[in-house]
C-alpha atoms as a PDB file:
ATOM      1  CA  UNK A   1       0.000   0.000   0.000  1.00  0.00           C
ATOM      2  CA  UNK A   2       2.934   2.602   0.723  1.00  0.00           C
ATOM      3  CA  UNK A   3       4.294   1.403  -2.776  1.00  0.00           C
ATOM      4  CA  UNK A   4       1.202   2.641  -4.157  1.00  0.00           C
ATOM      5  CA  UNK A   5       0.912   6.133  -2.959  1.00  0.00           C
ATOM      6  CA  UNK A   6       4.595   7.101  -3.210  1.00  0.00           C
ATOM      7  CA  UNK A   7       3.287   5.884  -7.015  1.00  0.00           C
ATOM      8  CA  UNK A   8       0.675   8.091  -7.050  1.00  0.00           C
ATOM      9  CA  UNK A   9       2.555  11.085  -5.621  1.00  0.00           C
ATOM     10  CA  UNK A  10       4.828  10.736  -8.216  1.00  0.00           C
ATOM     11  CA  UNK A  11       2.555  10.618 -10.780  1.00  0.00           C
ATOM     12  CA  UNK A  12       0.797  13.729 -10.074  1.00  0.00           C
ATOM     13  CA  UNK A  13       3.942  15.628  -9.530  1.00  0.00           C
ATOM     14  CA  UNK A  14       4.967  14.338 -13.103  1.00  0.00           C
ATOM     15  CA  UNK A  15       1.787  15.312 -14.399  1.00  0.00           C
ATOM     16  CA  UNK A  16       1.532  18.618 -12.245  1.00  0.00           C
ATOM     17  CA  UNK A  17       5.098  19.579 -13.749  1.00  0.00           C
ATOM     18  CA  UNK A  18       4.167  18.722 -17.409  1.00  0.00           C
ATOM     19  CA  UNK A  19       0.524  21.204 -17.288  1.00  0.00           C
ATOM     20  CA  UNK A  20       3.189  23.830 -16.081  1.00  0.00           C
ATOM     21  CA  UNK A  21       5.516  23.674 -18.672  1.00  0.00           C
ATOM     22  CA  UNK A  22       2.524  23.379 -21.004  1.00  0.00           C
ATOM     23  CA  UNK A  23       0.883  26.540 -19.803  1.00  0.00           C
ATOM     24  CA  UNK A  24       4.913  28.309 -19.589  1.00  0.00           C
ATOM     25  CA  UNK A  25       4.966  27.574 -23.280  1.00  0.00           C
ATOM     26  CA  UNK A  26       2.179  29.278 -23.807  1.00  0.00           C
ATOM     27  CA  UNK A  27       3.264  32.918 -22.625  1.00  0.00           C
ATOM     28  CA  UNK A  28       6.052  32.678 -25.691  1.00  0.00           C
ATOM     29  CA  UNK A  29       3.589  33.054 -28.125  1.00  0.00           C
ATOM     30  CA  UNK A  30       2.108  36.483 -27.326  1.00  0.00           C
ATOM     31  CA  UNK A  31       0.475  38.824 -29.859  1.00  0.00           C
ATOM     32  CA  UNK A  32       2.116  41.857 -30.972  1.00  0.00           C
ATOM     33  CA  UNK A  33      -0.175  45.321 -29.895  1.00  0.00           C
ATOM     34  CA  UNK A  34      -1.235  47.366 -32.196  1.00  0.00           C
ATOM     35  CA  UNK A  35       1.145  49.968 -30.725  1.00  0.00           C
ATOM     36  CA  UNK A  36       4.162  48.216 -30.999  1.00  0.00           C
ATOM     37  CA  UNK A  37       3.785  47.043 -34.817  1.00  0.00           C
ATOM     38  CA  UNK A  38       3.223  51.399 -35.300  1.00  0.00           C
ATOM     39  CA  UNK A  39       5.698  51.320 -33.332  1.00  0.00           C
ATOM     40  CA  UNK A  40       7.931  48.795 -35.689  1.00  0.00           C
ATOM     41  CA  UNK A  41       6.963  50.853 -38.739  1.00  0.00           C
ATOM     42  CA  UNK A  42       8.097  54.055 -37.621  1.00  0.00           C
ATOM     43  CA  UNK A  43      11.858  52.756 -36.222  1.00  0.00           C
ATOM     44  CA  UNK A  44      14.618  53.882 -38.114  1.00  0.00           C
ATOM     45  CA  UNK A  45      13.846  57.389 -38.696  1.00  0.00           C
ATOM     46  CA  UNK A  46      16.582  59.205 -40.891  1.00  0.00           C
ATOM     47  CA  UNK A  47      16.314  62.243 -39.458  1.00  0.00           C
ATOM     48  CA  UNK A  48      17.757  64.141 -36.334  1.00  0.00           C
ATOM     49  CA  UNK A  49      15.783  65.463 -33.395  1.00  0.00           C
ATOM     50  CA  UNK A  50      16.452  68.345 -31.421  1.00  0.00           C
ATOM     51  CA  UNK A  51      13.884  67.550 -28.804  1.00  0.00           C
ATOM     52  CA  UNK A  52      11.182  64.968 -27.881  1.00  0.00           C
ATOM     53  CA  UNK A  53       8.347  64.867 -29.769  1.00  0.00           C
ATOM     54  CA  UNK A  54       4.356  64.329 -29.075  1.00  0.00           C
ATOM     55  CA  UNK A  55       1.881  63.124 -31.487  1.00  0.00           C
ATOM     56  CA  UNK A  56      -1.410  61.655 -31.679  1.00  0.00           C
ATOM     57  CA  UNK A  57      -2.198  59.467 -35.103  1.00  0.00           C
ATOM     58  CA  UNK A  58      -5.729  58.743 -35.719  1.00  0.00           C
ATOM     59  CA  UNK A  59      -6.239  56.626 -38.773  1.00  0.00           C
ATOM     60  CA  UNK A  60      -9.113  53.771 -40.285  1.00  0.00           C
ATOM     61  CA  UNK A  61      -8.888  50.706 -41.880  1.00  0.00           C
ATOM     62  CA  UNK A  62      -9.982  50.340 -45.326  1.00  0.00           C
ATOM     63  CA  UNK A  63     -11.303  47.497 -47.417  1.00  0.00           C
ATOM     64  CA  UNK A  64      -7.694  45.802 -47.975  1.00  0.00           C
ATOM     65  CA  UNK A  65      -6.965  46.143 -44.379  1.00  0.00           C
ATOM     66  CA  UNK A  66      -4.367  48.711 -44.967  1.00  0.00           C
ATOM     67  CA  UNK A  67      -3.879  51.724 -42.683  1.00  0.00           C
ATOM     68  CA  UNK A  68      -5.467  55.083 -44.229  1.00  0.00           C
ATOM     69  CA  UNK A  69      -4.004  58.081 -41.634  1.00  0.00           C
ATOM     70  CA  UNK A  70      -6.888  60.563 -41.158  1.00  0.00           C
ATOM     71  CA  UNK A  71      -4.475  63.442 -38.944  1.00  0.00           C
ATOM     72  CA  UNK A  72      -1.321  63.453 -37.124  1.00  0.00           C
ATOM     73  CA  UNK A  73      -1.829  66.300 -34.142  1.00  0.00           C
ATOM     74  CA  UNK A  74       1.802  67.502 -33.791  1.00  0.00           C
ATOM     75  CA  UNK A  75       3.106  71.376 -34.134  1.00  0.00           C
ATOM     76  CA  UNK A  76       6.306  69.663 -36.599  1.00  0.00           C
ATOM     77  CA  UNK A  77       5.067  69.390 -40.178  1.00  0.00           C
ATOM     78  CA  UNK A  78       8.088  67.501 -41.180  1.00  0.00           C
ATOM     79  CA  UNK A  79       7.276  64.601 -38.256  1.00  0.00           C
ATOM     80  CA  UNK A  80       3.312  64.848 -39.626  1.00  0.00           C
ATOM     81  CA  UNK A  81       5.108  64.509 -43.045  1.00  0.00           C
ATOM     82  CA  UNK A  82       7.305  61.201 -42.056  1.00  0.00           C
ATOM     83  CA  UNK A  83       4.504  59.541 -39.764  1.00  0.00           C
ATOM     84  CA  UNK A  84       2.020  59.847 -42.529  1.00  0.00           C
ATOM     85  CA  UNK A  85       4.529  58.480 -45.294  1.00  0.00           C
ATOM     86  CA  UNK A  86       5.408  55.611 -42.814  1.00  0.00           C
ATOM     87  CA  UNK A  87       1.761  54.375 -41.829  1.00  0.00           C
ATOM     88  CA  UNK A  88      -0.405  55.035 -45.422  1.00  0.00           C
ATOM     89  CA  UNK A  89      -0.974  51.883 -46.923  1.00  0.00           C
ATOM     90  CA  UNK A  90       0.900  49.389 -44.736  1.00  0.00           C
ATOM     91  CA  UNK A  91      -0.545  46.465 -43.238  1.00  0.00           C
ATOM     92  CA  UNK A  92      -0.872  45.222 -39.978  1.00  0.00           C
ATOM     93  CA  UNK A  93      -0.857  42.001 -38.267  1.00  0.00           C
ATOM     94  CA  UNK A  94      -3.442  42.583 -35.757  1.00  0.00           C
ATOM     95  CA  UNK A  95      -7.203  42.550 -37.611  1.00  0.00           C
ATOM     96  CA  UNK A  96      -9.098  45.908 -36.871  1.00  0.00           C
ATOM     97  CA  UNK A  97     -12.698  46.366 -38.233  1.00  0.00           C
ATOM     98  CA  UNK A  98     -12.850  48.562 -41.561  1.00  0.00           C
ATOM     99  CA  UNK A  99     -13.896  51.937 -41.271  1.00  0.00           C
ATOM    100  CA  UNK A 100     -13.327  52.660 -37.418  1.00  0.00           C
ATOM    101  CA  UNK A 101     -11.413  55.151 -36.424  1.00  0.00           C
ATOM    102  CA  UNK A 102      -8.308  54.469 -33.834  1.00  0.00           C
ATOM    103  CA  UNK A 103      -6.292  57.044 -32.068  1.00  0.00           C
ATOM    104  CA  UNK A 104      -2.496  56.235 -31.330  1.00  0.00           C
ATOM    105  CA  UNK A 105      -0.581  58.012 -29.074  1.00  0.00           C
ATOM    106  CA  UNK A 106       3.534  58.785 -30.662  1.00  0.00           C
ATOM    107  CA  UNK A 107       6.306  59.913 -29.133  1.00  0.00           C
ATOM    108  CA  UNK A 108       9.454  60.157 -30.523  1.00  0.00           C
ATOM    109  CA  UNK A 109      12.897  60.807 -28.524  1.00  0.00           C
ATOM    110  CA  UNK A 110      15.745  62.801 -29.672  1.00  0.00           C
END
């Protein structure tokens, strides 16, 4: 009878251990915000900043799924200029609903 539960105890922890590394596995495969693909497509900027700057990008979806940018609040044409040649037409990973407006929050250091 001893035989048997020190058995059973190691079964479960077996089977308690293997659900764990199951669920640990899991975590890895977390989606990518919306945020951080913007994010993604705005890296890289060829151009130098003299200060940190704020913007707030709303754009849509439209019927290919691309991103249409509706305004770019921020005082720096040229940073309206790059954000808006960055985000038109590019695709995202994440699947938004055509026609809806978001509203992303950009800032960009110097």
């Amino acid at each position: 009878m001893k035989k048997l539960s020190v058995i059973l105890v190691a079964f479960a922890l077996l089977l308690g251990t293997n659900v764990t590394a199951a669920v640990a596995g899991l975590d890895k495969e977390k989606k990518v915000t919306i945020s951080q693909e913007i994010g993604d497509l705005l890296t890289n900027a060829d151009m130098e900043l003299d200060y940190d700057v704020n913007a707030d990008v709303t754009f849509t979806i439209n019927g290919e799924g691309e991103i249409v940018v509706l305004t770019v609040d921020t005082m720096d044409s040229s940073i309206e200029s790059f954000i808006k040649s960055r985000l038109n037409y590019k695709k995202l990973q994440n699947e938004l609903i055509e026609g809806e407006e978001y509203k992303v929050p950009i800032i960009m250091k110097a």
